[in-house]
C-alpha atoms as a PDB file:
ATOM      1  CA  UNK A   1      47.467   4.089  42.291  1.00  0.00           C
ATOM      2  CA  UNK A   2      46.825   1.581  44.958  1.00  0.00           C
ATOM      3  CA  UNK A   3      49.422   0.485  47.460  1.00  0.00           C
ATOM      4  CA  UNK A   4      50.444  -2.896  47.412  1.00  0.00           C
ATOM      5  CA  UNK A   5      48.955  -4.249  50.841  1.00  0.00           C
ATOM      6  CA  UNK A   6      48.469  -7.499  52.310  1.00  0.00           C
ATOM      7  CA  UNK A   7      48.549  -7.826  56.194  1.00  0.00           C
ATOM      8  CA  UNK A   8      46.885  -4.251  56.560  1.00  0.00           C
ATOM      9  CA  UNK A   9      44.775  -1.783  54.922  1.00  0.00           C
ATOM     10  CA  UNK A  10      45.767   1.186  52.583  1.00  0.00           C
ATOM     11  CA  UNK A  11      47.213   3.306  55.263  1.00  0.00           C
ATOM     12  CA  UNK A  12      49.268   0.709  56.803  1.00  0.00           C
ATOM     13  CA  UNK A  13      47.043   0.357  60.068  1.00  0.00           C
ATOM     14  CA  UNK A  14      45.087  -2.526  61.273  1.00  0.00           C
ATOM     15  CA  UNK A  15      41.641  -1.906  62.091  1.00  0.00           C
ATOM     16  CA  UNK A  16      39.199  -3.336  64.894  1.00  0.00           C
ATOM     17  CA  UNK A  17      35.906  -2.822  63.363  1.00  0.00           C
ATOM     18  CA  UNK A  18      33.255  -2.893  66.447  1.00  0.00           C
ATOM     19  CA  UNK A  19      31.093  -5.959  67.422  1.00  0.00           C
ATOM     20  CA  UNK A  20      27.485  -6.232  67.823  1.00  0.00           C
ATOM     21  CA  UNK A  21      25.727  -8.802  69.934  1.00  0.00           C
ATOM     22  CA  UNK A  22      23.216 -10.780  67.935  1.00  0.00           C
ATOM     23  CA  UNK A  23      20.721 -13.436  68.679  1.00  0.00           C
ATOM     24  CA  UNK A  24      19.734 -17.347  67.363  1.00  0.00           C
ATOM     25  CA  UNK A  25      16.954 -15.283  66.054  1.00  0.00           C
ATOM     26  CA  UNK A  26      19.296 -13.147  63.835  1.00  0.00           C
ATOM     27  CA  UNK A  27      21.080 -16.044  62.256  1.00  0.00           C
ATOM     28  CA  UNK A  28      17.811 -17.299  61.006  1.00  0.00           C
ATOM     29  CA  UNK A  29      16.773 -13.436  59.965  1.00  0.00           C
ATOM     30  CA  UNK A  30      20.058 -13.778  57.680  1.00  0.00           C
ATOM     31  CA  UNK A  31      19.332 -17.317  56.301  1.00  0.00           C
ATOM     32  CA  UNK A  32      15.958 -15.521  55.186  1.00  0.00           C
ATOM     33  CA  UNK A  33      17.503 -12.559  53.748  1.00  0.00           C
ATOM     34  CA  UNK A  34      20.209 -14.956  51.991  1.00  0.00           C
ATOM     35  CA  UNK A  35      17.385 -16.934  50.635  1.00  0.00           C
ATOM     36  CA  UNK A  36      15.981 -13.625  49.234  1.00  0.00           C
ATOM     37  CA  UNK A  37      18.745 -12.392  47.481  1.00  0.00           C
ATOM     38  CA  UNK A  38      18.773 -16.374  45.840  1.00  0.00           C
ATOM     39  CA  UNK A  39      15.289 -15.921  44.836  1.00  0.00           C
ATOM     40  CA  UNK A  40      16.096 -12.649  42.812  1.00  0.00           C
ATOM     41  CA  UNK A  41      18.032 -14.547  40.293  1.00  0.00           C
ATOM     42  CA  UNK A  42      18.570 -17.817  41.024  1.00  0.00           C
ATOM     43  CA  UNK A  43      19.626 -19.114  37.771  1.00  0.00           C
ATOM     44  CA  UNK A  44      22.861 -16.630  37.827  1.00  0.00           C
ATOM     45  CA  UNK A  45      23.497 -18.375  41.623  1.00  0.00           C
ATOM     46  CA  UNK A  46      22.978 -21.932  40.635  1.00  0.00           C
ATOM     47  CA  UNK A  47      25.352 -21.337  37.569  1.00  0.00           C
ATOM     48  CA  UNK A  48      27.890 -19.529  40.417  1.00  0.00           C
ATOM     49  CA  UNK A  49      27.923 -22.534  42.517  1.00  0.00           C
ATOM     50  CA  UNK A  50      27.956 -25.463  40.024  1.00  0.00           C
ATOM     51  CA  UNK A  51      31.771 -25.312  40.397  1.00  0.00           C
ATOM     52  CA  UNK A  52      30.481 -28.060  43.951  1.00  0.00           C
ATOM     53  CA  UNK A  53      29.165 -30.409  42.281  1.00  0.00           C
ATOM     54  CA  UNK A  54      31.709 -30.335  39.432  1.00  0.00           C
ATOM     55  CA  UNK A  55      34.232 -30.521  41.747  1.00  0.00           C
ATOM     56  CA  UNK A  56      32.728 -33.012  43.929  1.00  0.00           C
ATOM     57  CA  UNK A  57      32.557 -35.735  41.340  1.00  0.00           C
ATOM     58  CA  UNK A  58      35.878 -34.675  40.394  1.00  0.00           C
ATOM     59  CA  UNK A  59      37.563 -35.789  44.172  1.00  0.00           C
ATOM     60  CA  UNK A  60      35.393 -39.236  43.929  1.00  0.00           C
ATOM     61  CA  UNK A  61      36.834 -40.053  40.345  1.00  0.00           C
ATOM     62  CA  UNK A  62      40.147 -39.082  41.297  1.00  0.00           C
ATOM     63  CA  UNK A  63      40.646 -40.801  44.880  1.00  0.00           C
ATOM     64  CA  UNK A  64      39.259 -43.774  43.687  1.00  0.00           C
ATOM     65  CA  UNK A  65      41.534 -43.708  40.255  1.00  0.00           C
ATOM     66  CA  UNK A  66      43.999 -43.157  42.223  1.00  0.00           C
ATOM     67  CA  UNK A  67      43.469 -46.066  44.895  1.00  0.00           C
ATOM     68  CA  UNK A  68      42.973 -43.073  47.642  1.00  0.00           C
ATOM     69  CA  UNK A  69      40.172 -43.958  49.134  1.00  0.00           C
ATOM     70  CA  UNK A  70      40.818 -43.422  52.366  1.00  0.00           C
ATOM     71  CA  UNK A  71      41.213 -39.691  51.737  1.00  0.00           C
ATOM     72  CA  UNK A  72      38.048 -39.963  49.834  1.00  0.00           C
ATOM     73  CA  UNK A  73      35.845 -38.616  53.278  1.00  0.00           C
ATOM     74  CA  UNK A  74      38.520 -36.071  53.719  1.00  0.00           C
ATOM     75  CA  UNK A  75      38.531 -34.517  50.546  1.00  0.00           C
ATOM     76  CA  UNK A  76      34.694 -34.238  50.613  1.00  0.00           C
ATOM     77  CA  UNK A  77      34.100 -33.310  54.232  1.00  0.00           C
ATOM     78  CA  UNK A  78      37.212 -30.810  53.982  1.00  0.00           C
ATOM     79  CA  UNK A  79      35.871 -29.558  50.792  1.00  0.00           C
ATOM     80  CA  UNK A  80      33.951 -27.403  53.320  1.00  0.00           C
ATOM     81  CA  UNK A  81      36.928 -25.793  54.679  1.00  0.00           C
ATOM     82  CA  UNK A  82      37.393 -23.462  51.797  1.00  0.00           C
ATOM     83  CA  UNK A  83      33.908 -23.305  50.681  1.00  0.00           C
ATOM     84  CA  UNK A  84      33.760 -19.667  52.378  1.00  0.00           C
ATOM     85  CA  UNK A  85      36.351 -19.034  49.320  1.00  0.00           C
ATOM     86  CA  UNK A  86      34.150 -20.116  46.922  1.00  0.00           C
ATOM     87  CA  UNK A  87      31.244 -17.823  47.812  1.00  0.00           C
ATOM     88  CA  UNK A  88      33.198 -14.836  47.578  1.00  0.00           C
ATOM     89  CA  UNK A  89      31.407 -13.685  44.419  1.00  0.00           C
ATOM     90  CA  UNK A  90      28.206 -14.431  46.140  1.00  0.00           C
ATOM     91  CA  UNK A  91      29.001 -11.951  48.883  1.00  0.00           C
ATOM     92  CA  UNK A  92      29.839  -9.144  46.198  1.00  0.00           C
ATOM     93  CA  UNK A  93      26.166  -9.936  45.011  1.00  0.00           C
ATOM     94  CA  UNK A  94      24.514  -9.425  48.039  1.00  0.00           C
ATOM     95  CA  UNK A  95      26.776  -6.529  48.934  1.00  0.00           C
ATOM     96  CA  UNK A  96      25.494  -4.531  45.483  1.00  0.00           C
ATOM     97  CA  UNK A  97      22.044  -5.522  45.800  1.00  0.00           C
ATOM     98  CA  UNK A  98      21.917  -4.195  49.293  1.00  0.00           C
ATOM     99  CA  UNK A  99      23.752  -0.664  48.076  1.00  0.00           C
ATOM    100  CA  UNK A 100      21.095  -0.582  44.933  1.00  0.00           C
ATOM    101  CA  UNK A 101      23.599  -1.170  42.573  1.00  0.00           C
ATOM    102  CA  UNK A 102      23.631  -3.565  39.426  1.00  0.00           C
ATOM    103  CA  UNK A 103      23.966  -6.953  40.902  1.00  0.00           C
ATOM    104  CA  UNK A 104      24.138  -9.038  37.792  1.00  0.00           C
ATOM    105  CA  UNK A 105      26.666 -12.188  37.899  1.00  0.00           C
ATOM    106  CA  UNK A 106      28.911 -10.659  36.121  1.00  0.00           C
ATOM    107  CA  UNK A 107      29.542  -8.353  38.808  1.00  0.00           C
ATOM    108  CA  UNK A 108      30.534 -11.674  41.062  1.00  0.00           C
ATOM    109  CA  UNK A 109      34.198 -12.414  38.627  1.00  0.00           C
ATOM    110  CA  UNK A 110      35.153  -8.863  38.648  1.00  0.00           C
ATOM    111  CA  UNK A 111      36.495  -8.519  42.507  1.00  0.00           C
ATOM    112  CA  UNK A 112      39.869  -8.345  40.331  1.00  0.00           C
ATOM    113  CA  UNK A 113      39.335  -4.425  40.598  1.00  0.00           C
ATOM    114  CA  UNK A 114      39.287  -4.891  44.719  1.00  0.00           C
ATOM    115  CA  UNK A 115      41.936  -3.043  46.897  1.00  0.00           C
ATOM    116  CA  UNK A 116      41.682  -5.871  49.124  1.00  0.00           C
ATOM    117  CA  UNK A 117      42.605  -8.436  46.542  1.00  0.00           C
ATOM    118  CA  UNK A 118      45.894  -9.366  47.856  1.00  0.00           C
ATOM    119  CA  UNK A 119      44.376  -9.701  51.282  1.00  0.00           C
ATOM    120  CA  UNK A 120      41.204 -11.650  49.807  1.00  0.00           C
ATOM    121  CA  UNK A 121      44.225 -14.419  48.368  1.00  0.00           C
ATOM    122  CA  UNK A 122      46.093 -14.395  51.725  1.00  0.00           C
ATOM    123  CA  UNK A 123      43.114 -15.567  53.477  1.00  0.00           C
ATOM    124  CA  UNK A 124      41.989 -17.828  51.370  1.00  0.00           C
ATOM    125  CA  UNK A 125      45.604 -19.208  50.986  1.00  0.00           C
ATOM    126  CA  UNK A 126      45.126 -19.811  54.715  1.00  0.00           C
ATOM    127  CA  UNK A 127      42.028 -21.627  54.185  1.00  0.00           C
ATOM    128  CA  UNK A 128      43.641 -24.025  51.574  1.00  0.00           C
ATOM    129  CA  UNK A 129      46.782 -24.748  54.117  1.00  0.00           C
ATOM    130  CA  UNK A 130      44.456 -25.561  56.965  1.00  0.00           C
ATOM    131  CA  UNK A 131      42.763 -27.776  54.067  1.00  0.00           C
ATOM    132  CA  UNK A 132      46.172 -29.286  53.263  1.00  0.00           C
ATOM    133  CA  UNK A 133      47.060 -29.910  57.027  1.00  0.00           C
ATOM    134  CA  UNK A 134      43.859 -31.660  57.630  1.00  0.00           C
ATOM    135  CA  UNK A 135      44.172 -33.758  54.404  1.00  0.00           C
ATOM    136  CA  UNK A 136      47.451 -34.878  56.380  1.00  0.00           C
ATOM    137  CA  UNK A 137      46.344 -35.261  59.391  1.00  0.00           C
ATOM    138  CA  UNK A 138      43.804 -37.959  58.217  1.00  0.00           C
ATOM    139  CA  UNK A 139      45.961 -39.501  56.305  1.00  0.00           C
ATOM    140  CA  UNK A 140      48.479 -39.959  59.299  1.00  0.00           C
ATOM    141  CA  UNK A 141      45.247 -40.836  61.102  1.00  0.00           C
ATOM    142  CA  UNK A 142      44.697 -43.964  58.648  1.00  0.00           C
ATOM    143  CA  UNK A 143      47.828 -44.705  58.635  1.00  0.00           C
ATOM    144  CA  UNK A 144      48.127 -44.845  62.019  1.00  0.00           C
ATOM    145  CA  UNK A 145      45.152 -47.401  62.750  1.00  0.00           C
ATOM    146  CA  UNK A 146      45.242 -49.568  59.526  1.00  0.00           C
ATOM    147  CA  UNK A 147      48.742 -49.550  58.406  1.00  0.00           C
ATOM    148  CA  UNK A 148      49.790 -48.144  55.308  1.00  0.00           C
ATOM    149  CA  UNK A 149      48.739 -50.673  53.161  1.00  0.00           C
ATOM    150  CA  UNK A 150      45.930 -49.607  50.722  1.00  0.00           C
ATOM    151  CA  UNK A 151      42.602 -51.281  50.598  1.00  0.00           C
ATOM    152  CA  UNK A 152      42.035 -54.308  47.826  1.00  0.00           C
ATOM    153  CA  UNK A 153      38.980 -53.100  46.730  1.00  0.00           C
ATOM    154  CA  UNK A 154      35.558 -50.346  47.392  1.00  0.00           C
ATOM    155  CA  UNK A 155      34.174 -53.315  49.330  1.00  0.00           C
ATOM    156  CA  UNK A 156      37.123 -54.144  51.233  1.00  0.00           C
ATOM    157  CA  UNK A 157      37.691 -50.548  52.442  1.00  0.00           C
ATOM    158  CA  UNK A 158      33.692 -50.660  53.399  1.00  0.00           C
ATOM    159  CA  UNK A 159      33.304 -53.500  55.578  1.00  0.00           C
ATOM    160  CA  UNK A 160      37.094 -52.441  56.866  1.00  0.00           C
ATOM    161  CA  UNK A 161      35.383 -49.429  58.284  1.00  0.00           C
ATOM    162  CA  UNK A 162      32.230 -50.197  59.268  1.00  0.00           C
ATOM    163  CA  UNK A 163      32.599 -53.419  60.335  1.00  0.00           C
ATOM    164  CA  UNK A 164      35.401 -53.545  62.526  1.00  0.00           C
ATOM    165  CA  UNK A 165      36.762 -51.800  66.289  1.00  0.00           C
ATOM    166  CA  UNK A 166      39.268 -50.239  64.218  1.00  0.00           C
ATOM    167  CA  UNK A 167      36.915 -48.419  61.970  1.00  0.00           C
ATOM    168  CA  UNK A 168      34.886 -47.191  64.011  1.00  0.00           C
ATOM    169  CA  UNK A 169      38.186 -45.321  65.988  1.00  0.00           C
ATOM    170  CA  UNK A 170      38.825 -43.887  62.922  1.00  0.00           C
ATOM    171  CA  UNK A 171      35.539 -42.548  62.801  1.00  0.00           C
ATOM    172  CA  UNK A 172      35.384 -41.480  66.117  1.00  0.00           C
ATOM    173  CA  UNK A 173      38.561 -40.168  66.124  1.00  0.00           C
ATOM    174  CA  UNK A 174      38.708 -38.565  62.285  1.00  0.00           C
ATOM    175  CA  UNK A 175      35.472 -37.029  63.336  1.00  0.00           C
ATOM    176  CA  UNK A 176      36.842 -35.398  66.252  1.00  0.00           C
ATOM    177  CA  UNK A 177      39.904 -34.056  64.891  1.00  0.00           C
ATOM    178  CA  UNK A 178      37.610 -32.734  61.906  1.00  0.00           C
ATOM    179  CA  UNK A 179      35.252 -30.947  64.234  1.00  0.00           C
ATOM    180  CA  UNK A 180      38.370 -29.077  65.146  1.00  0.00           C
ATOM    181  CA  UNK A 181      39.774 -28.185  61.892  1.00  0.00           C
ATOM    182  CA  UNK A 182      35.913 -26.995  61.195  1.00  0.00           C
ATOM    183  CA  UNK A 183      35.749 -24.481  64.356  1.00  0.00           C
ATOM    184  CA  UNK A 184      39.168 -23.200  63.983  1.00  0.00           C
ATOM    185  CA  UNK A 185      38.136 -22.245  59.685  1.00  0.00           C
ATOM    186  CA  UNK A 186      34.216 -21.252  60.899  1.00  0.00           C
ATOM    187  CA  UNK A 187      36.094 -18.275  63.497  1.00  0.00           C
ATOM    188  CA  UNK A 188      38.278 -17.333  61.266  1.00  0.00           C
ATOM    189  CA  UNK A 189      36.078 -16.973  58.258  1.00  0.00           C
ATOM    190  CA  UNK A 190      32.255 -16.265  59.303  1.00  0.00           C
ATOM    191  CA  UNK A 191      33.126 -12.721  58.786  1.00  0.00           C
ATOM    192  CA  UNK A 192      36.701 -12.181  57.073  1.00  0.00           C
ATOM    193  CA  UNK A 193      35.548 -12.458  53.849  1.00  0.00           C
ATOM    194  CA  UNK A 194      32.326 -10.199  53.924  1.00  0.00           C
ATOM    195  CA  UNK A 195      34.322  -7.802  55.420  1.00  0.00           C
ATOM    196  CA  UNK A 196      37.223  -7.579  52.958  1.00  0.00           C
ATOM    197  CA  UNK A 197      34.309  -7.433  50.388  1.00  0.00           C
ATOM    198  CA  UNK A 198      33.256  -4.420  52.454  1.00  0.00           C
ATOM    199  CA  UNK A 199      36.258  -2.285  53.266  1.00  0.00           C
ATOM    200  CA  UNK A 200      40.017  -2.521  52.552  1.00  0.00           C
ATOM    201  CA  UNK A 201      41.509  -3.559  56.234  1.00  0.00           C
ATOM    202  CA  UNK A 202      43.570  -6.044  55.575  1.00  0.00           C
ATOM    203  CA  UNK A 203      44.024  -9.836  56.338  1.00  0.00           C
ATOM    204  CA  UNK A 204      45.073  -9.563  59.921  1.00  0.00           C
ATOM    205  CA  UNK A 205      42.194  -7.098  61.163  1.00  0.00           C
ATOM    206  CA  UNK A 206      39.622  -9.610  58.643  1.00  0.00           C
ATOM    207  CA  UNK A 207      40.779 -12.362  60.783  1.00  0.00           C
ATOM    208  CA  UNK A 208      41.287 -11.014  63.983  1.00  0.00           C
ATOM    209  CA  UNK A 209      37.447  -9.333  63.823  1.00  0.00           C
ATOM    210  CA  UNK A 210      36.133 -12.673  62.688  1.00  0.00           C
ATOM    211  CA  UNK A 211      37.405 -14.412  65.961  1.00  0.00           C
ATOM    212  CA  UNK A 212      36.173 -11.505  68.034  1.00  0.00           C
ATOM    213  CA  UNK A 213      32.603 -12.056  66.291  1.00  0.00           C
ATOM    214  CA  UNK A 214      32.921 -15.514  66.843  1.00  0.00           C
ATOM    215  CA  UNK A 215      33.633 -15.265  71.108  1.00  0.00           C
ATOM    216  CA  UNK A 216      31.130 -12.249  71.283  1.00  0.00           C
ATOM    217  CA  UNK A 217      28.316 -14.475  69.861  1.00  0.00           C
ATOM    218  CA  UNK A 218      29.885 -18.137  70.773  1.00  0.00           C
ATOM    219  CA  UNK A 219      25.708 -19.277  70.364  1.00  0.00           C
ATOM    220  CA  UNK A 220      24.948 -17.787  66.925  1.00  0.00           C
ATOM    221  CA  UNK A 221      27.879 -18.780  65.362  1.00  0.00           C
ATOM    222  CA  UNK A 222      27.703 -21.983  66.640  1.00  0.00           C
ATOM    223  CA  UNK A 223      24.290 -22.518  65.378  1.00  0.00           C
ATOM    224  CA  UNK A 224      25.675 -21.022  62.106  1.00  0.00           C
ATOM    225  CA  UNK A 225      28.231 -23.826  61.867  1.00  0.00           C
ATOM    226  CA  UNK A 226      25.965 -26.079  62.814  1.00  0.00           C
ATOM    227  CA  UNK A 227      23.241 -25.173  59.504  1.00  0.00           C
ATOM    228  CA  UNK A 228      26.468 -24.927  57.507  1.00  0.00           C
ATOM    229  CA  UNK A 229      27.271 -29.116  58.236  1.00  0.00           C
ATOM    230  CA  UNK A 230      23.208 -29.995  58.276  1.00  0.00           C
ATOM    231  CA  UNK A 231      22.545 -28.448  54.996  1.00  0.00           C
ATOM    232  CA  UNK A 232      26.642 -29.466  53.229  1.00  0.00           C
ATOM    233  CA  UNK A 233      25.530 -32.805  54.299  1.00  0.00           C
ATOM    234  CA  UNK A 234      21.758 -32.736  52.795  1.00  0.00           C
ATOM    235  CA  UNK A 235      23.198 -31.146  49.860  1.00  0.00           C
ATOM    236  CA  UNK A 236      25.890 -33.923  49.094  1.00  0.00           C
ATOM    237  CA  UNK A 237      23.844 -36.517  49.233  1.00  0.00           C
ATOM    238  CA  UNK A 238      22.421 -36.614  45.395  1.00  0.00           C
ATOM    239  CA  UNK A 239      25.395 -36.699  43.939  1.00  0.00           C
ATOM    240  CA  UNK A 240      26.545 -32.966  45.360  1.00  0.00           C
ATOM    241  CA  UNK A 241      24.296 -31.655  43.219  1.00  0.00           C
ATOM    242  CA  UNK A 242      22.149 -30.295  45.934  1.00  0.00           C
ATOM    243  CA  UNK A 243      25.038 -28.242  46.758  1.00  0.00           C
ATOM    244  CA  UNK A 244      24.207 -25.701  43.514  1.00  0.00           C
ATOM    245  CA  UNK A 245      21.187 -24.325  45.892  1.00  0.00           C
ATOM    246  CA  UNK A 246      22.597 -25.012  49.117  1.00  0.00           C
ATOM    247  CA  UNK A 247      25.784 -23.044  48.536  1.00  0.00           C
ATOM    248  CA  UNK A 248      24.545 -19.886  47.178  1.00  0.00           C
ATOM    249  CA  UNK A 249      21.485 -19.393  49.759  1.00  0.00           C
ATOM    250  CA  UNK A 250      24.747 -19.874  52.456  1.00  0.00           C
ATOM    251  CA  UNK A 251      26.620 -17.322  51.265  1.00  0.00           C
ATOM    252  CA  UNK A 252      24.539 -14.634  50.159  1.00  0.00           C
ATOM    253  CA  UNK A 253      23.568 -15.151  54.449  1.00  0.00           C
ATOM    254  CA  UNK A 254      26.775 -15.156  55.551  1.00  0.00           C
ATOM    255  CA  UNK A 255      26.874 -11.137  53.963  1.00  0.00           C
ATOM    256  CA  UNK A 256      24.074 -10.448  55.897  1.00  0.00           C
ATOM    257  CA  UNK A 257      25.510 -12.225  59.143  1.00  0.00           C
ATOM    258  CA  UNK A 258      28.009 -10.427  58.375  1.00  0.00           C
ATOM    259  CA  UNK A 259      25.835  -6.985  58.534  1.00  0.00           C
ATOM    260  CA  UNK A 260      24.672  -8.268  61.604  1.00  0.00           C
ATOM    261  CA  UNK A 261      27.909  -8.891  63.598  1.00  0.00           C
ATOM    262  CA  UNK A 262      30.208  -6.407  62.605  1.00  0.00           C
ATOM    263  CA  UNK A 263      29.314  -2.482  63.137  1.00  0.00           C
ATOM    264  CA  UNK A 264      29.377  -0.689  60.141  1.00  0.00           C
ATOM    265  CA  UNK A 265      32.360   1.596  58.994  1.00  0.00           C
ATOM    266  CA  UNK A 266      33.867   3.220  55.842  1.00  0.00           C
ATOM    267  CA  UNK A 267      33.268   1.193  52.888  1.00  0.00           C
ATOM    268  CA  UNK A 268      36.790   0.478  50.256  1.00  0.00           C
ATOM    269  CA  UNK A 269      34.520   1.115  47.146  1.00  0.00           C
ATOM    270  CA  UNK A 270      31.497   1.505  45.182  1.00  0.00           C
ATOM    271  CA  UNK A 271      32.246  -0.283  41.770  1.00  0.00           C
END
């Protein structure tokens, strides 16, 4: 049977997978090969990912039902801090098609049989605290600049933003302060999820190799974050619904990013 593990792998050890040096050039190689592995069967993908723009309506209805709007561009923009959760079934695709295995959907909701479950959760538990803390933060933010008082109406909150000095601080500023929430979740996820997919090392080594394969290839990954916000921001517009072909052409690329970053090593399983 299976240890219990969390923090490391199996045999109690945390280990520093090796880091390759990669190019602009490769991040584009693995939005191709993502966009391959979409192509195979996109209509298992699309039915993957329509959790987005379920859940994107969802946060509308719900901050404006509940006279929240200004959390309403949190929710949405932070949606995107645990979106590398969400495409954890995605990487298990690409992972089987790559090994020649049957990589069927179904094969995406069984990662209940992983080893490196409990790790899988404690990462993405991370992910939803940073998520939390920067729901918080702009809240305090608001707070801060408009008082505590909620806005009368959609309109109200509108011209409140746009057209006043104090709106556009609290774009300027909420933007900022986002663009570090967004840096801090894109090191510590571009690769900690592919590679728990991969082997069984546990969440410290997961996380501590994704920051390594973020400041060995500051310019890649950068660019990766950077096609991450263009295309979660083209995708949002109609409705989010653009975000049922954005999302899974992301992640099945972020597997093969992934591949490209992180030198290969003993594998947990073959399921």
């Amino acid at each position: 049977m299976t240890t219990f593990h969390v923090l490391s792998g199996a045999d109690a050890s945390v280990a520093h997978p090796g880091i390759k040096k990669i190019g602009v050039a490769d991040v584009f190689d693995a939005l191709r090969l993502g966009f391959d592995d979409f192509r195979e069967k996109p209509s298992h993908y699309v039915f993957l990912c329509l959790i987005y723009p379920i859940a994107g309506v969802v946060l509308i209805t719900w901050s404006a039902g509940a006279n929240m709007l200004p959390l309403l561009y949190p929710l949405v923009s932070g949606f995107a801090l645990i979106g590398p959760v969400a495409a954890i079934g995605l990487y298990e695709i690409s992972r089987r098609r790559e090994l020649g295995m049957d990589y069927s959907w179904p094969h995406a909701l069984r990662l209940h049989r992983s080893p490196a479950l409990p790790s899988i959760m404690a990462v993405a538990a991370m992910l939803f605290v940073v998520f939390i803390i920067w729901l918080l933060v702009a809240q305090a933010l608001y707070v801060q600049i408009f008082g505590a008082e909620p806005p009368d109406s959609i309109a109200a909150f509108w011209n409140g933003i746009i057209g006043t000095d104090q709106g556009w601080n609290l774009i300027l500023v909420g933007n900022a302060v986002g663009f570090v929430f967004a840096v801090i979740v894109l090191a510590t996820s571009v690769v900690s999820f592919p590679l728990l997919i991969d082997r069984d090392v546990g969440a410290v080594s997961a996380v501590e190799t994704s920051i390594r394969a973020t400041l060995v290839n500051p310019v890649p990954v950068a660019v990766w974050g950077f096609i991450i916000a263009a295309g979660l921001v083209i995708g949002s517009i109609p409705v989010f619904v653009g975000l049922a072909v954005i999302m899974p052409i992301f992640g099945h690329a972020t597997w093969h990013l992934y591949r490209k970053m992180v030198e290969p090593g003993p594998r947990a399983r073959s399921h």
